[in-house]
C-alpha atoms as a PDB file:
ATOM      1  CA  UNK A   1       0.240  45.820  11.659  1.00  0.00           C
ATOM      2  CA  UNK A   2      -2.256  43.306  10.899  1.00  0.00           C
ATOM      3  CA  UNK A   3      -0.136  41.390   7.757  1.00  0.00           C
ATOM      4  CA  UNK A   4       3.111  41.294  10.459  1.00  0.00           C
ATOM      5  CA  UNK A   5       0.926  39.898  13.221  1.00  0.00           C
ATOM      6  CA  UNK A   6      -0.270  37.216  10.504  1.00  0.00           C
ATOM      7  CA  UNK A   7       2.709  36.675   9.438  1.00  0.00           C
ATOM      8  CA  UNK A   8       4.321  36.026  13.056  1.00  0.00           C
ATOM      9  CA  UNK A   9       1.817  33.102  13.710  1.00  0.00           C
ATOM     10  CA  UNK A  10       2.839  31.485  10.751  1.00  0.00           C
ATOM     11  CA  UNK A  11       5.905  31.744  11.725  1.00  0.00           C
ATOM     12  CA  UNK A  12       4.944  30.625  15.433  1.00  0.00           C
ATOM     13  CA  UNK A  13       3.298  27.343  13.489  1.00  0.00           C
ATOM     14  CA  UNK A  14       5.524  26.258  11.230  1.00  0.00           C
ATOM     15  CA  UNK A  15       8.555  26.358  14.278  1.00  0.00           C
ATOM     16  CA  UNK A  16       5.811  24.131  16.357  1.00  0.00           C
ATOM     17  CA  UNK A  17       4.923  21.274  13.354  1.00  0.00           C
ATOM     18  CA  UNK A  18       8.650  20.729  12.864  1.00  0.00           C
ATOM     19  CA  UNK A  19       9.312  20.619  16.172  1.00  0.00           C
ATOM     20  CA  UNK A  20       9.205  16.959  16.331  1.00  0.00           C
ATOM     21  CA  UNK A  21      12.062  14.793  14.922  1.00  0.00           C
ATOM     22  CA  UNK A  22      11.729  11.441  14.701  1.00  0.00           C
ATOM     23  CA  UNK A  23      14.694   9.187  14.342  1.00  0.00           C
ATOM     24  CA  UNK A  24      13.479   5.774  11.675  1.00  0.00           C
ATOM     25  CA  UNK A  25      17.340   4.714  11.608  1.00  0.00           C
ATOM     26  CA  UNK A  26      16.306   1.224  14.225  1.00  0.00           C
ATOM     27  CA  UNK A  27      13.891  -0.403  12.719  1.00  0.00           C
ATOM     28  CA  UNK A  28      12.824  -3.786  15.114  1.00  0.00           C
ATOM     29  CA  UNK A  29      12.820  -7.039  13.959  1.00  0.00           C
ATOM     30  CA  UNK A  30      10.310  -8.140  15.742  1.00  0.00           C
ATOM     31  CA  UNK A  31       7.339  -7.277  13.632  1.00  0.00           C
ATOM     32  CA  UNK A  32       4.796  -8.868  11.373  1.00  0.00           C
ATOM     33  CA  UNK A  33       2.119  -7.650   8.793  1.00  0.00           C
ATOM     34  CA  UNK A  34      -1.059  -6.614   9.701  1.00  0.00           C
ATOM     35  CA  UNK A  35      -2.659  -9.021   7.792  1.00  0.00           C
ATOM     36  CA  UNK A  36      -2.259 -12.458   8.965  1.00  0.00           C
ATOM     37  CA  UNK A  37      -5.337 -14.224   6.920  1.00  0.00           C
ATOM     38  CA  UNK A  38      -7.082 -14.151   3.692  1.00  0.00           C
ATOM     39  CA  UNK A  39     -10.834 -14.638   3.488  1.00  0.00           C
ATOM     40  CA  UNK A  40     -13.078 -14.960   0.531  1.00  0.00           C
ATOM     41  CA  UNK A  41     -16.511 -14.305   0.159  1.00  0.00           C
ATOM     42  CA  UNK A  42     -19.632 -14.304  -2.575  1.00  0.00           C
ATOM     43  CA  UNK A  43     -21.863 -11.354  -2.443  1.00  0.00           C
ATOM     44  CA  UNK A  44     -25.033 -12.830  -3.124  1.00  0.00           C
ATOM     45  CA  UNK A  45     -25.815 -10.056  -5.546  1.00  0.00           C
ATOM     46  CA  UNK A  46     -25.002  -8.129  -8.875  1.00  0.00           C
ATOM     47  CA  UNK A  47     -21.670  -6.028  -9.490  1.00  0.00           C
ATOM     48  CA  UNK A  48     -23.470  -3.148  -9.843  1.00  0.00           C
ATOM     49  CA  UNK A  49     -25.403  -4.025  -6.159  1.00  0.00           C
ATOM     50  CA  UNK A  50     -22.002  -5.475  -4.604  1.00  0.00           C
ATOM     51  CA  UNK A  51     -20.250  -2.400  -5.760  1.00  0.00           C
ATOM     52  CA  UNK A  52     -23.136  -0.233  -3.947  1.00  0.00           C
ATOM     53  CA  UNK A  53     -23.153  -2.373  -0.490  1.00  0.00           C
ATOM     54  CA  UNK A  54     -19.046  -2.679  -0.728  1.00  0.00           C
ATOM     55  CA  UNK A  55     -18.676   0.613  -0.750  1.00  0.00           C
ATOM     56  CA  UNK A  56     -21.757   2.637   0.547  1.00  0.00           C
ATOM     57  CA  UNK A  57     -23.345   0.059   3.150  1.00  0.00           C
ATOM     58  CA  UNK A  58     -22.766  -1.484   6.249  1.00  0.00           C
ATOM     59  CA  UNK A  59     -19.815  -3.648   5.208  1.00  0.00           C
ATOM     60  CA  UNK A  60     -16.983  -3.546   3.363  1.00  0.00           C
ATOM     61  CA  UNK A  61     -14.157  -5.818   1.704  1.00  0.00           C
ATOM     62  CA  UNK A  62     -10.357  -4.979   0.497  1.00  0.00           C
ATOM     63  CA  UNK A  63     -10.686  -6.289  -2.874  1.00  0.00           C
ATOM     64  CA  UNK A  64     -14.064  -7.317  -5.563  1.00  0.00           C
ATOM     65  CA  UNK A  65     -13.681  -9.717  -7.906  1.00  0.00           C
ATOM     66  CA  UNK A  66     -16.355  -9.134 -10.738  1.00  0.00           C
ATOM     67  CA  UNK A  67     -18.086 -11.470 -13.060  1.00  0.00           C
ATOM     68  CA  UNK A  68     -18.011 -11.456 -16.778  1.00  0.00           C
ATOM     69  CA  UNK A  69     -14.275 -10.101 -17.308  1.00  0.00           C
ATOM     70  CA  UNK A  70     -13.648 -10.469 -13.729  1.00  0.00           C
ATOM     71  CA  UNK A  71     -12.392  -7.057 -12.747  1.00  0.00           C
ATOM     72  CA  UNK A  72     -10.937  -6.928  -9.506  1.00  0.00           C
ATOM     73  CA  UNK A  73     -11.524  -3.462  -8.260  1.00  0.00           C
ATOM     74  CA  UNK A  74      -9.954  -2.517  -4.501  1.00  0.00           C
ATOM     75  CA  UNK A  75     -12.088  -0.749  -2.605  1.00  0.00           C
ATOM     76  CA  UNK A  76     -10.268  -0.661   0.518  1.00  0.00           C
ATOM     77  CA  UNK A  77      -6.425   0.046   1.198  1.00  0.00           C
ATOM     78  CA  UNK A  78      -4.784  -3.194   2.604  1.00  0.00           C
ATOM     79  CA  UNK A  79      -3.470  -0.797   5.406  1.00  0.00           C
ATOM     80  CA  UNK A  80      -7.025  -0.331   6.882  1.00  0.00           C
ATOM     81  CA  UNK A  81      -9.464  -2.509   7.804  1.00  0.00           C
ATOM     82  CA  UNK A  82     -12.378  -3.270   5.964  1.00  0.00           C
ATOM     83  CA  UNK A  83     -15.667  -4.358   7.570  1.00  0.00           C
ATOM     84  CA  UNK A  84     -16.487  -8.152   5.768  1.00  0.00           C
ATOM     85  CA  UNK A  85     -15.970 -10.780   8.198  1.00  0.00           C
ATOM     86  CA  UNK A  86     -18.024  -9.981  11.180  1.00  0.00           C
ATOM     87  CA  UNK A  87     -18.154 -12.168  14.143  1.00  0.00           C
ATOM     88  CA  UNK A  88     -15.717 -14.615  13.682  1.00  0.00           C
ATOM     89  CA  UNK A  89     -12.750 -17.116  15.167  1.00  0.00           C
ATOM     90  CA  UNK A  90      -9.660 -18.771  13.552  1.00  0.00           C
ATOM     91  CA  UNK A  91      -6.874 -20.538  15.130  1.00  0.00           C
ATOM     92  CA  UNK A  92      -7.922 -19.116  18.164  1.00  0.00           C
ATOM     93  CA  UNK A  93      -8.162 -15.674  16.635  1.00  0.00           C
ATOM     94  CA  UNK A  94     -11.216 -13.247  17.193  1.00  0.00           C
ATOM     95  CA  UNK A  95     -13.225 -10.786  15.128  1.00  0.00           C
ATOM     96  CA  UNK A  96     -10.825 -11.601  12.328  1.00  0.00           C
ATOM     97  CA  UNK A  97     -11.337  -8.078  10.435  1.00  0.00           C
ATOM     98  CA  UNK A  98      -8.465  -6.646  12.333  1.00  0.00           C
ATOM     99  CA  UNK A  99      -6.146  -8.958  10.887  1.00  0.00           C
ATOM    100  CA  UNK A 100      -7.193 -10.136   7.614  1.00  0.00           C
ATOM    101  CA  UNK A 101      -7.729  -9.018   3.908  1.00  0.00           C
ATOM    102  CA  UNK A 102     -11.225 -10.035   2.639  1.00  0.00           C
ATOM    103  CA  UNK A 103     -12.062 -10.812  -1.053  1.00  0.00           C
ATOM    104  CA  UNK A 104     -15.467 -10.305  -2.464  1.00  0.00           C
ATOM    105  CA  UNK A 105     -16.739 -12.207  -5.585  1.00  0.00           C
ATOM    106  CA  UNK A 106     -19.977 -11.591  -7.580  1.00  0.00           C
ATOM    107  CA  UNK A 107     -21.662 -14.981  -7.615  1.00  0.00           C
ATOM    108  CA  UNK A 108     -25.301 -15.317  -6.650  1.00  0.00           C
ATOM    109  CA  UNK A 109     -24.505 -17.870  -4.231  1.00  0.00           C
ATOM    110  CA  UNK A 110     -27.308 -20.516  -4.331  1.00  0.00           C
ATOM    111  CA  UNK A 111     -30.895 -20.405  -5.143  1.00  0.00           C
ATOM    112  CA  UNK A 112     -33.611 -22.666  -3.203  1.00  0.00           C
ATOM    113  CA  UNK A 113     -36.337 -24.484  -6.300  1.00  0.00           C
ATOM    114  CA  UNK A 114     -38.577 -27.182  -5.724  1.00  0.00           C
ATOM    115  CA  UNK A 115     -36.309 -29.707  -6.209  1.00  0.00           C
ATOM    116  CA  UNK A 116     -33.856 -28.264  -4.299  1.00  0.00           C
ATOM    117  CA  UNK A 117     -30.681 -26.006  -4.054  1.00  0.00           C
ATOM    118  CA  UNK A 118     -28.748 -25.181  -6.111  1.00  0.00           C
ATOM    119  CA  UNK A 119     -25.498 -23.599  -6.281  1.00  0.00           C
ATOM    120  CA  UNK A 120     -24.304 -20.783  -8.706  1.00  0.00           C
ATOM    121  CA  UNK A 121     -20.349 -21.537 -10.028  1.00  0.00           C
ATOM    122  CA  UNK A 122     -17.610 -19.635 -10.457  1.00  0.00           C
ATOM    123  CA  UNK A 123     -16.587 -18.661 -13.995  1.00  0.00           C
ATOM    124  CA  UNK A 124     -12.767 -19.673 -15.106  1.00  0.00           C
ATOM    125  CA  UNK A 125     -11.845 -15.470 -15.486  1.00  0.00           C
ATOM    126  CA  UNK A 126     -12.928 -15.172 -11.390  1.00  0.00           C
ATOM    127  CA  UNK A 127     -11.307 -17.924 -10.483  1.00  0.00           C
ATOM    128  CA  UNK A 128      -7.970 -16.906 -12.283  1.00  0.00           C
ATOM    129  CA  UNK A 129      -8.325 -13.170 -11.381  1.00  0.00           C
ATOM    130  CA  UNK A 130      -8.676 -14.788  -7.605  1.00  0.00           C
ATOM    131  CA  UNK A 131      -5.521 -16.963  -7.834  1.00  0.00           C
ATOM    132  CA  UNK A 132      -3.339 -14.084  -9.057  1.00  0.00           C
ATOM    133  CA  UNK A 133      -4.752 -12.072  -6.838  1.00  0.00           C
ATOM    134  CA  UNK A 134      -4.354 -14.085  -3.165  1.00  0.00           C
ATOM    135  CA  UNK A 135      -0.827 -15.159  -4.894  1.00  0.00           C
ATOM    136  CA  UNK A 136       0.171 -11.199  -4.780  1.00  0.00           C
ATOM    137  CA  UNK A 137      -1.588 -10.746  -1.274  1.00  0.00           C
ATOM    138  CA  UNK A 138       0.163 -13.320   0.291  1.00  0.00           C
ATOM    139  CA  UNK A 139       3.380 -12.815  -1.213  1.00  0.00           C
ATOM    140  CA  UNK A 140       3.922  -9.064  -0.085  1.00  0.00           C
ATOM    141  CA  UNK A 141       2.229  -9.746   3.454  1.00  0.00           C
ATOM    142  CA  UNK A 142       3.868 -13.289   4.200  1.00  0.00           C
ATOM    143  CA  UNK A 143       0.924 -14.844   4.925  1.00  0.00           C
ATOM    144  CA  UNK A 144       0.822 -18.631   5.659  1.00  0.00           C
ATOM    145  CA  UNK A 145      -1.338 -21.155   2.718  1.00  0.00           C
ATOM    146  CA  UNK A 146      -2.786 -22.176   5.716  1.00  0.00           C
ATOM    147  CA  UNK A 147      -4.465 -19.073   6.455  1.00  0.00           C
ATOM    148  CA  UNK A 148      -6.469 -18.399   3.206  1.00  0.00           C
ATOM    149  CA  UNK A 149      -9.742 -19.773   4.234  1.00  0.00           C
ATOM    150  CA  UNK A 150     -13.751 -18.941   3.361  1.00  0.00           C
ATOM    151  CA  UNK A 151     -16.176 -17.220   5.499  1.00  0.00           C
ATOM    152  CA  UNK A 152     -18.001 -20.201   6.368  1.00  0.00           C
ATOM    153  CA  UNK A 153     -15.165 -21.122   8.255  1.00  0.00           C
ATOM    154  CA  UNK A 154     -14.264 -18.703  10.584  1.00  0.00           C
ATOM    155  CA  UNK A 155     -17.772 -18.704  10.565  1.00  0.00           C
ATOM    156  CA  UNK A 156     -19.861 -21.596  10.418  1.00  0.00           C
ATOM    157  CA  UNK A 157     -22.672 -21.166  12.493  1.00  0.00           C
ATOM    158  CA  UNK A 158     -23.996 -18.270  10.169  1.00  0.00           C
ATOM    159  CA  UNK A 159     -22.358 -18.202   6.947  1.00  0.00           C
ATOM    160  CA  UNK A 160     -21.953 -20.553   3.743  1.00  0.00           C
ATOM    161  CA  UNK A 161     -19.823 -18.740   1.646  1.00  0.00           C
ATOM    162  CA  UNK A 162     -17.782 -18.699  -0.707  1.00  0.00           C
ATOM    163  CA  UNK A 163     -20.085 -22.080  -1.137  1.00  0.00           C
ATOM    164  CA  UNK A 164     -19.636 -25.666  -2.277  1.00  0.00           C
ATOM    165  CA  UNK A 165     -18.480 -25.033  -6.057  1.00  0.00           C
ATOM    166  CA  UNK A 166     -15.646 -22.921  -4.748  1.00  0.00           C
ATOM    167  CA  UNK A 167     -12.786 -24.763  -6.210  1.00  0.00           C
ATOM    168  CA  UNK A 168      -9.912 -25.201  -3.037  1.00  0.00           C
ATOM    169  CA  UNK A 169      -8.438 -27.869  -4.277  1.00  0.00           C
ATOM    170  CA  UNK A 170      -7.153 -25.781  -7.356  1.00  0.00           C
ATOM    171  CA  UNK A 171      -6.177 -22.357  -4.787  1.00  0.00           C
ATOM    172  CA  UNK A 172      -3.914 -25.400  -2.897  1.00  0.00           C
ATOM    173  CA  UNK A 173      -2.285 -26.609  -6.486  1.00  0.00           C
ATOM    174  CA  UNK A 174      -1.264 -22.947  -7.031  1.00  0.00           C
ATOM    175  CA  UNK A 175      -0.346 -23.153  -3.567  1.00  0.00           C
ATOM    176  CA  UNK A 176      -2.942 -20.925  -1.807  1.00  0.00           C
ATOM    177  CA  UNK A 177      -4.473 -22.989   1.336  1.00  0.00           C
ATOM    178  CA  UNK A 178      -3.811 -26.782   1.801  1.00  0.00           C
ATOM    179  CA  UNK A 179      -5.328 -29.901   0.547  1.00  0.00           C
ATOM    180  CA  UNK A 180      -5.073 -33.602   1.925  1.00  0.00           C
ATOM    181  CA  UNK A 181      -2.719 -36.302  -0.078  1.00  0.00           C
ATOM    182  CA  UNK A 182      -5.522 -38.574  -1.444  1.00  0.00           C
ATOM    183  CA  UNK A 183      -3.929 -42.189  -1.174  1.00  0.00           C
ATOM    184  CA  UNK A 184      -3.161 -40.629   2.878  1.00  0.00           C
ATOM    185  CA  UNK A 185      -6.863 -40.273   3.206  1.00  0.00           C
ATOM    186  CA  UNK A 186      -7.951 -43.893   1.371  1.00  0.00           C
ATOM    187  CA  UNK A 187      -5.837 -45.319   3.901  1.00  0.00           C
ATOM    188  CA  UNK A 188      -7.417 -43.953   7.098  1.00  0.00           C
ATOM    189  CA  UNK A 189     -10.866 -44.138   5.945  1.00  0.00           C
ATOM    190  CA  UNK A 190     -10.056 -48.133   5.620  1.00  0.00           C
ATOM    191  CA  UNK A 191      -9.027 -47.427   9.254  1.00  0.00           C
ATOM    192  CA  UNK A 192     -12.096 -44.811  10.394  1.00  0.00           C
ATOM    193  CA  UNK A 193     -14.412 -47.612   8.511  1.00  0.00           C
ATOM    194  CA  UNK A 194     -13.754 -50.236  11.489  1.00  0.00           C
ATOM    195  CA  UNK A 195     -12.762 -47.393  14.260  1.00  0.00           C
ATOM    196  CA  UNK A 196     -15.326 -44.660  14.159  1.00  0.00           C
ATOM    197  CA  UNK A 197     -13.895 -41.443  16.384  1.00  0.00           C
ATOM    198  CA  UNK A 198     -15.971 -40.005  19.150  1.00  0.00           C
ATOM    199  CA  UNK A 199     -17.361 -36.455  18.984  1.00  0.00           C
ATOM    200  CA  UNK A 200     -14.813 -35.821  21.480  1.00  0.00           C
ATOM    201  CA  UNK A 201     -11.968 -36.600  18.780  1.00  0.00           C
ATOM    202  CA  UNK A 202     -13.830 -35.148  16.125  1.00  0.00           C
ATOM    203  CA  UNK A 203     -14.082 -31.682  18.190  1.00  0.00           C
ATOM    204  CA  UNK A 204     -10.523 -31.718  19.227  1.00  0.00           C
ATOM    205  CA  UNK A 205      -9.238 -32.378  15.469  1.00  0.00           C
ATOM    206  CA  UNK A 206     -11.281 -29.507  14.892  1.00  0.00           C
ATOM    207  CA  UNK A 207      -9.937 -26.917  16.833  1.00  0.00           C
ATOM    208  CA  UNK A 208      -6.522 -27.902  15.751  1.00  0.00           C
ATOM    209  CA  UNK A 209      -6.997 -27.368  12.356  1.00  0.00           C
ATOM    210  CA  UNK A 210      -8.551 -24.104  13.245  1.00  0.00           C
ATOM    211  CA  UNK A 211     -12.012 -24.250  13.743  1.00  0.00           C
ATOM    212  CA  UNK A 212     -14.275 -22.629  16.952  1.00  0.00           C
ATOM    213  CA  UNK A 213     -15.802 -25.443  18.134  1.00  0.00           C
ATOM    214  CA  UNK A 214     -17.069 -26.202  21.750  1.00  0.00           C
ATOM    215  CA  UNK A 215     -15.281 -29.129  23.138  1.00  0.00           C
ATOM    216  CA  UNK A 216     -18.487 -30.476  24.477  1.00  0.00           C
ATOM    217  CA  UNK A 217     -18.038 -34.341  23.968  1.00  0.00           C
ATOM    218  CA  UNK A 218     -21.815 -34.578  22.048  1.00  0.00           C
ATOM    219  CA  UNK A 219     -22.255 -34.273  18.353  1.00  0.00           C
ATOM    220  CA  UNK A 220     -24.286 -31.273  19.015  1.00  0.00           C
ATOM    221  CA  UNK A 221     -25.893 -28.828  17.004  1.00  0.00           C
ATOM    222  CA  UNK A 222     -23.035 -26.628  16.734  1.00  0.00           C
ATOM    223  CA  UNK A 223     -20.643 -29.406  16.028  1.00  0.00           C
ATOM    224  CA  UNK A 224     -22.460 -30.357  12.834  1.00  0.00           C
ATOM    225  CA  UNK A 225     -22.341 -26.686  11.681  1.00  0.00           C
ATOM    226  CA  UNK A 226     -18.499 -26.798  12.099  1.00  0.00           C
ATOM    227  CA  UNK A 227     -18.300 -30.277  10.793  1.00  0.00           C
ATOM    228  CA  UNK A 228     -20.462 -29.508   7.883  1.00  0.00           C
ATOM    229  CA  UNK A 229     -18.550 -26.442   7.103  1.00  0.00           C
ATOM    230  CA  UNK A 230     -15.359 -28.443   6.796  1.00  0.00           C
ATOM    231  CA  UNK A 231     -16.544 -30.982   4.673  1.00  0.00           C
ATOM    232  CA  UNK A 232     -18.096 -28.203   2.663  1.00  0.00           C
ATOM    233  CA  UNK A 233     -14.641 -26.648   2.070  1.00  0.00           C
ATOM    234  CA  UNK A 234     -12.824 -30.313   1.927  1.00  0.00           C
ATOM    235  CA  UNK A 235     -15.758 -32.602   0.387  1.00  0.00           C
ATOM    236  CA  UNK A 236     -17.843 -30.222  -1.511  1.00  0.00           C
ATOM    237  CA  UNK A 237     -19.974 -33.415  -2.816  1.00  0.00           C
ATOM    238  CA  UNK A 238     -21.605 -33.776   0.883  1.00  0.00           C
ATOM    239  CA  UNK A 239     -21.665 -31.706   3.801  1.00  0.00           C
ATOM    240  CA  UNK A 240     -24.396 -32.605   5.877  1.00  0.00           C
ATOM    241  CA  UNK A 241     -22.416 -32.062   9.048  1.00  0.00           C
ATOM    242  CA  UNK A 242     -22.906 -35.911   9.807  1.00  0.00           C
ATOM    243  CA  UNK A 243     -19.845 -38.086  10.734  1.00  0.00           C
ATOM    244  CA  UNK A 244     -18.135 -40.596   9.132  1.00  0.00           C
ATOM    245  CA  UNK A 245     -15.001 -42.443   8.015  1.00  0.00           C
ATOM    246  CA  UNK A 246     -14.051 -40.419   5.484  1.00  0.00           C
ATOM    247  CA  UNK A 247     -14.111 -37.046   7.286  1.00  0.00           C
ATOM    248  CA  UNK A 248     -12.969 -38.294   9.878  1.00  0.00           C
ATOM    249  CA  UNK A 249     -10.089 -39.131   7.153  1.00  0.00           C
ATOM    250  CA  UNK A 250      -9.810 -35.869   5.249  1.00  0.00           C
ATOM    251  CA  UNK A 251      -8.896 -33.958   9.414  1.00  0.00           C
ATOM    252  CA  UNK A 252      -6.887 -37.306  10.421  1.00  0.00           C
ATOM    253  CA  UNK A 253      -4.585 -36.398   7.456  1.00  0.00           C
ATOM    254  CA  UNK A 254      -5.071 -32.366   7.172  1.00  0.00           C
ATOM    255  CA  UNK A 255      -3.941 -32.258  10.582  1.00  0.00           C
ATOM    256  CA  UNK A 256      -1.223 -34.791  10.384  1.00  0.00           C
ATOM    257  CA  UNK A 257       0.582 -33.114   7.351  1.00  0.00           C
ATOM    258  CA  UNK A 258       0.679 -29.580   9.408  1.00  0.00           C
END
């Protein structure tokens, strides 16, 4: 009596899970990826310690890109979110971890000596293994160049990765992320030299590219942090947050060849 009873209520739940039929014959059109942004980081620590806070800590990234032989290990399925950008704004976009895939490479970042910081650089395996890897990631998701960007950018007011000797100009010749024509921005700075913009301008050219950035009309403190986080991804040499011609150049022309 007691193996029929069983045997009923199997019976009773297999008739209830395939109950439901779903029809997948109408698929919309009007649909997108997930992902709509890449964002690349340095861990400021080891493999061995990134692998350890990547995947047992607080926060979390898609993809690692190691040093040495530059293994790229994924840690997170692209279908899920992963926990690496934080607080954050781009294009008007918030708390960017909903819709982005974040990239994690082992570089120490920078360390502070007497005579100053200094910043750790990228070996030629990372940077290949990250160019193959964003080409993939942006391919399959349909992601815009415009919208593979650092940390420090869609946050600036707390982050400085992936750093100064993060070579963009190279992700934009593979055609990852964008990079101003260079005789373009000789030719405004010659203009910018004799015309300098107001904080104002310099605020509003800021937004539009993509950055948060009050529109207060003062070169404030957070201005500088913006500013100095563009020229940090645009003019690696200095990015002091101050203004002048030829940043005012490099966002004249960024925002002009959009």
């Amino acid at each position: 009596m007691k193996t029929f009873a069983c045997a009923l209520l199997l019976l009773l739940l297999a008739g209830c899970s395939s109950g439901l039929r779903i029809d997948r014959s109408h698929p919309s059109a009007n649909q997108d990826s997930r992902a709509q942004f890449v964002i690349l980081h340095y861990t400021n620590a080891s493999l061995e310690r990134s692998l350890a806070l990547l995947t047992h800590g607080e926060v979390s990234s898609h993809y690692l890109v190691g040093d040495g032989n530059a293994t790229v290990y994924q840690l997170v399925d692209e279908s899920r979110r992963a926990w690496h950008a934080g607080e954050s704004q781009w294009q008007g976009r918030t708390w960017l971890n909903s819709s982005s895939i974040g990239i994690e490479i082992v570089n120490p970042g920078y360390t502070d000596t007497p005579s100053g910081r200094v910043w750790h650089p990228y070996s030629e395996a990372q940077i290949e293994a990250v160019i193959a890897l964003v080409k993939d990631i942006v391919k399959r998701n349909g992601i815009s160049p415009r919208n593979v960007i650092g940390h420090s950018d869609i946050a600036p007011l707390r982050k400085l990765d992936p750093g100064p000797m993060f070579p963009w100009k190279r992700l934009a010749e593979a055609g990852l992320g964008v990079w101003p024509n260079a005789t373009a921005v000789a030719r405004q700075q010659v203009y910018f030299d004799t015309n300098p913009p107001s904080a104002a301008w310099y605020q509003q050219q800021l937004a539009r590219f993509g950055y948060a950035v009050e529109q207060t009309g003062e070169f404030d403190q957070t201005t500088r942090h913006v500013l100095a986080a563009f020229q940090m991804h645009f003019r690696a040499q200095r990015f002091d947050g101050m203004p002048d011609a030829q940043t005012a150049a490099l966002l004249q022309v960024l925002n002009t060849q959009r």
